[in-house]
C-alpha atoms as a PDB file:
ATOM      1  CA  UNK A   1      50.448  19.196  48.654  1.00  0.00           C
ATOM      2  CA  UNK A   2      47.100  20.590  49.408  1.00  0.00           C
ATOM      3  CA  UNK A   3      47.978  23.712  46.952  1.00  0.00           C
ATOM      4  CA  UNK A   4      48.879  20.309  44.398  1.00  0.00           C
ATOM      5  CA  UNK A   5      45.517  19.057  44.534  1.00  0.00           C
ATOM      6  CA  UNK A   6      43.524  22.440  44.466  1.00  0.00           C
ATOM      7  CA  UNK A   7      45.323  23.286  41.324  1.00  0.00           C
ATOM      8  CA  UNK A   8      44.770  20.012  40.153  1.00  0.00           C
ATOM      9  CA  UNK A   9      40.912  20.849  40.931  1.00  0.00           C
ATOM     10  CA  UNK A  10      40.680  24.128  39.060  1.00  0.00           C
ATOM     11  CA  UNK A  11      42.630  22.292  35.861  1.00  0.00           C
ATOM     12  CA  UNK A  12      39.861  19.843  35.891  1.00  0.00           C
ATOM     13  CA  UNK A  13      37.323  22.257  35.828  1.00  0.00           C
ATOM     14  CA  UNK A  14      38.470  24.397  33.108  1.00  0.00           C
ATOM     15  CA  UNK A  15      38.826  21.553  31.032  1.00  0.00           C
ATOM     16  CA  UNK A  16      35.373  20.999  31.887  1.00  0.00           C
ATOM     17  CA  UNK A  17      34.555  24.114  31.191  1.00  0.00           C
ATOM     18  CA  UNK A  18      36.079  24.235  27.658  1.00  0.00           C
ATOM     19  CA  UNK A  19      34.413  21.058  27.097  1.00  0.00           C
ATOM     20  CA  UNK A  20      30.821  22.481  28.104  1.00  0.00           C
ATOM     21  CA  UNK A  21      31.779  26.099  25.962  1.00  0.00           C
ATOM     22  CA  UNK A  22      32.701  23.509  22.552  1.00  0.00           C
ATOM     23  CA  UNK A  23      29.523  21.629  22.990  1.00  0.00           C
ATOM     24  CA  UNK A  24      27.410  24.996  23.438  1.00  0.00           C
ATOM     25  CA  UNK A  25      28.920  25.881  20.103  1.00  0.00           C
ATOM     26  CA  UNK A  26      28.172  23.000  18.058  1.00  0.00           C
ATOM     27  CA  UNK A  27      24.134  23.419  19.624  1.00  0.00           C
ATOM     28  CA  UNK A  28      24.423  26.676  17.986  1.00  0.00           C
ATOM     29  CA  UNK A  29      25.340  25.356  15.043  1.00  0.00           C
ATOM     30  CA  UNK A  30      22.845  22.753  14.962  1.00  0.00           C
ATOM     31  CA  UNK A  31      20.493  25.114  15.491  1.00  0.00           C
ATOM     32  CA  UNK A  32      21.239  27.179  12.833  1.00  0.00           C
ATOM     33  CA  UNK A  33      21.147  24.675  10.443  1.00  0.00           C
ATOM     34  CA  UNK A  34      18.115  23.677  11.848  1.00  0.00           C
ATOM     35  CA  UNK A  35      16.762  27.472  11.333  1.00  0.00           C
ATOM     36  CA  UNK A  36      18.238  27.259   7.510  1.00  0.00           C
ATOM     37  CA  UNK A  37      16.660  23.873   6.639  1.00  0.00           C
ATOM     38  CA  UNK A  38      12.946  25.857   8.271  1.00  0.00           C
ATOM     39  CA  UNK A  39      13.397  29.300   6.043  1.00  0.00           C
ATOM     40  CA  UNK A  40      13.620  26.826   3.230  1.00  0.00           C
ATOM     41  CA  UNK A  41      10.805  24.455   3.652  1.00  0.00           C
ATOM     42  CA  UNK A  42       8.897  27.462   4.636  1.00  0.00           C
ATOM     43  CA  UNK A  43      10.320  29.229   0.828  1.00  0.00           C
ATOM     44  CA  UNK A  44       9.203  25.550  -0.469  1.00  0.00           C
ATOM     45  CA  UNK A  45       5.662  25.620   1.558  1.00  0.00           C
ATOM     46  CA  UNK A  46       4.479  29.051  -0.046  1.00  0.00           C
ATOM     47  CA  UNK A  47       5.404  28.028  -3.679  1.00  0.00           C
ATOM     48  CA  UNK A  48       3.067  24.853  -2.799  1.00  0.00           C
ATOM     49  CA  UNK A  49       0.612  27.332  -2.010  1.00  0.00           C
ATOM     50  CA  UNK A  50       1.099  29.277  -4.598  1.00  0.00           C
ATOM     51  CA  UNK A  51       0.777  26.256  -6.632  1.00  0.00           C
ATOM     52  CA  UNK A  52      -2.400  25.433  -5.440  1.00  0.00           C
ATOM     53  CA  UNK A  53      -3.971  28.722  -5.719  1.00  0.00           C
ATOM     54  CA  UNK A  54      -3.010  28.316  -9.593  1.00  0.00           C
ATOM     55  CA  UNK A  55      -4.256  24.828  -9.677  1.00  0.00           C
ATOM     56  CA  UNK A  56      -7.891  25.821  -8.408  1.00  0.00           C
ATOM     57  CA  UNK A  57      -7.791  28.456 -10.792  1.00  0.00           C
ATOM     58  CA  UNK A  58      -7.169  26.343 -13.377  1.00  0.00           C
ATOM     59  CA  UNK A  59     -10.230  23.742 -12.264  1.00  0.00           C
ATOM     60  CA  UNK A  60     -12.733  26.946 -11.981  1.00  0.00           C
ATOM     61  CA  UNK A  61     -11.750  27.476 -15.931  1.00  0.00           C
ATOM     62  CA  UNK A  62     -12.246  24.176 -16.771  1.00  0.00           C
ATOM     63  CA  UNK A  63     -15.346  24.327 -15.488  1.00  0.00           C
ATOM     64  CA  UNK A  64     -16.493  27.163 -16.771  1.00  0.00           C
ATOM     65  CA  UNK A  65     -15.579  25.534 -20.439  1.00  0.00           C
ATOM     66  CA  UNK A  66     -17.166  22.209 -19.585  1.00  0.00           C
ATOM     67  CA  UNK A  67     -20.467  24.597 -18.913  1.00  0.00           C
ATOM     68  CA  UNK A  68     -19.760  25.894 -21.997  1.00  0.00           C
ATOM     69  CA  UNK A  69     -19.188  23.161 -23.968  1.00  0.00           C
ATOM     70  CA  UNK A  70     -22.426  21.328 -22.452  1.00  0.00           C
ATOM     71  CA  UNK A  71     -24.590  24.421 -23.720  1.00  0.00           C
ATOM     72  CA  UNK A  72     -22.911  24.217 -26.931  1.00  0.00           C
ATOM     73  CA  UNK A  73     -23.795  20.319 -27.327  1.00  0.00           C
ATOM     74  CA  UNK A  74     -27.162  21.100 -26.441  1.00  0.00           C
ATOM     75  CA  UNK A  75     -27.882  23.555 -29.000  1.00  0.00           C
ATOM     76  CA  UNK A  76     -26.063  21.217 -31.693  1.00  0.00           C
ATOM     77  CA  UNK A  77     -28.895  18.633 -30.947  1.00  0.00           C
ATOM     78  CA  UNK A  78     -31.599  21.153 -31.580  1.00  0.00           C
ATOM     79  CA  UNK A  79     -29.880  23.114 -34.754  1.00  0.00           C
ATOM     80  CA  UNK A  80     -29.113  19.113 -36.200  1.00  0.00           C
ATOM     81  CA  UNK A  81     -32.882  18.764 -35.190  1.00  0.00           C
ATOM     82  CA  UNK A  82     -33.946  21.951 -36.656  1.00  0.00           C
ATOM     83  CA  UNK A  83     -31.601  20.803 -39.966  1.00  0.00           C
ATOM     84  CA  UNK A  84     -33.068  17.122 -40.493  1.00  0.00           C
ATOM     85  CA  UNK A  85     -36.281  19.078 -40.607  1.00  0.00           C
ATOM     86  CA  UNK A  86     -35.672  21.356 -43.483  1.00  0.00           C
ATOM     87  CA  UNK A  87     -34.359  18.700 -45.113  1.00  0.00           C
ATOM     88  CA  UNK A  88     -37.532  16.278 -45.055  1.00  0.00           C
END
């Protein structure tokens, strides 16, 4: 009887066992999902970055052709100046 019940005991905890080895194997497969999904916002982070760098590129242009275009302006006033005075 006793031999009944300590078999009965080590059935129990193999099946416990098993249970706590099929859990540990669907944390691992959480967490390499979880590791995928990470590689890919990090992929996603740098083309941001990248994006960014671009962007203030872009800006620092723009700027440098608002300058210009500012300077250009100005001397149109004085050469339309200088014109309306050859003309009188």
């Amino acid at each position: 009887m006793r031999l009944a019940d300590r078999v009965q005991v080590n059935v129990n905890n193999i099946a416990s066992l098993a249970r706590q080895i099929q859990r540990g194997s669907r944390s691992s497969e959480v967490l390499m999902h979880a590791a995928r999904n990470f590689a890919q916002q990090e992929h996603g982070i740098e083309m941001i970055e990248s994006n960014l760098k671009k962007l203030a590129l872009i800006a620092t242009h723009l700027e440098y052709q608002m300058d210009s275009i500012d300077k250009s302006s100005i001397i149109l006033e004085e050469v339309m100046e200088q014109v309306r005075s050859m003309q009188r």
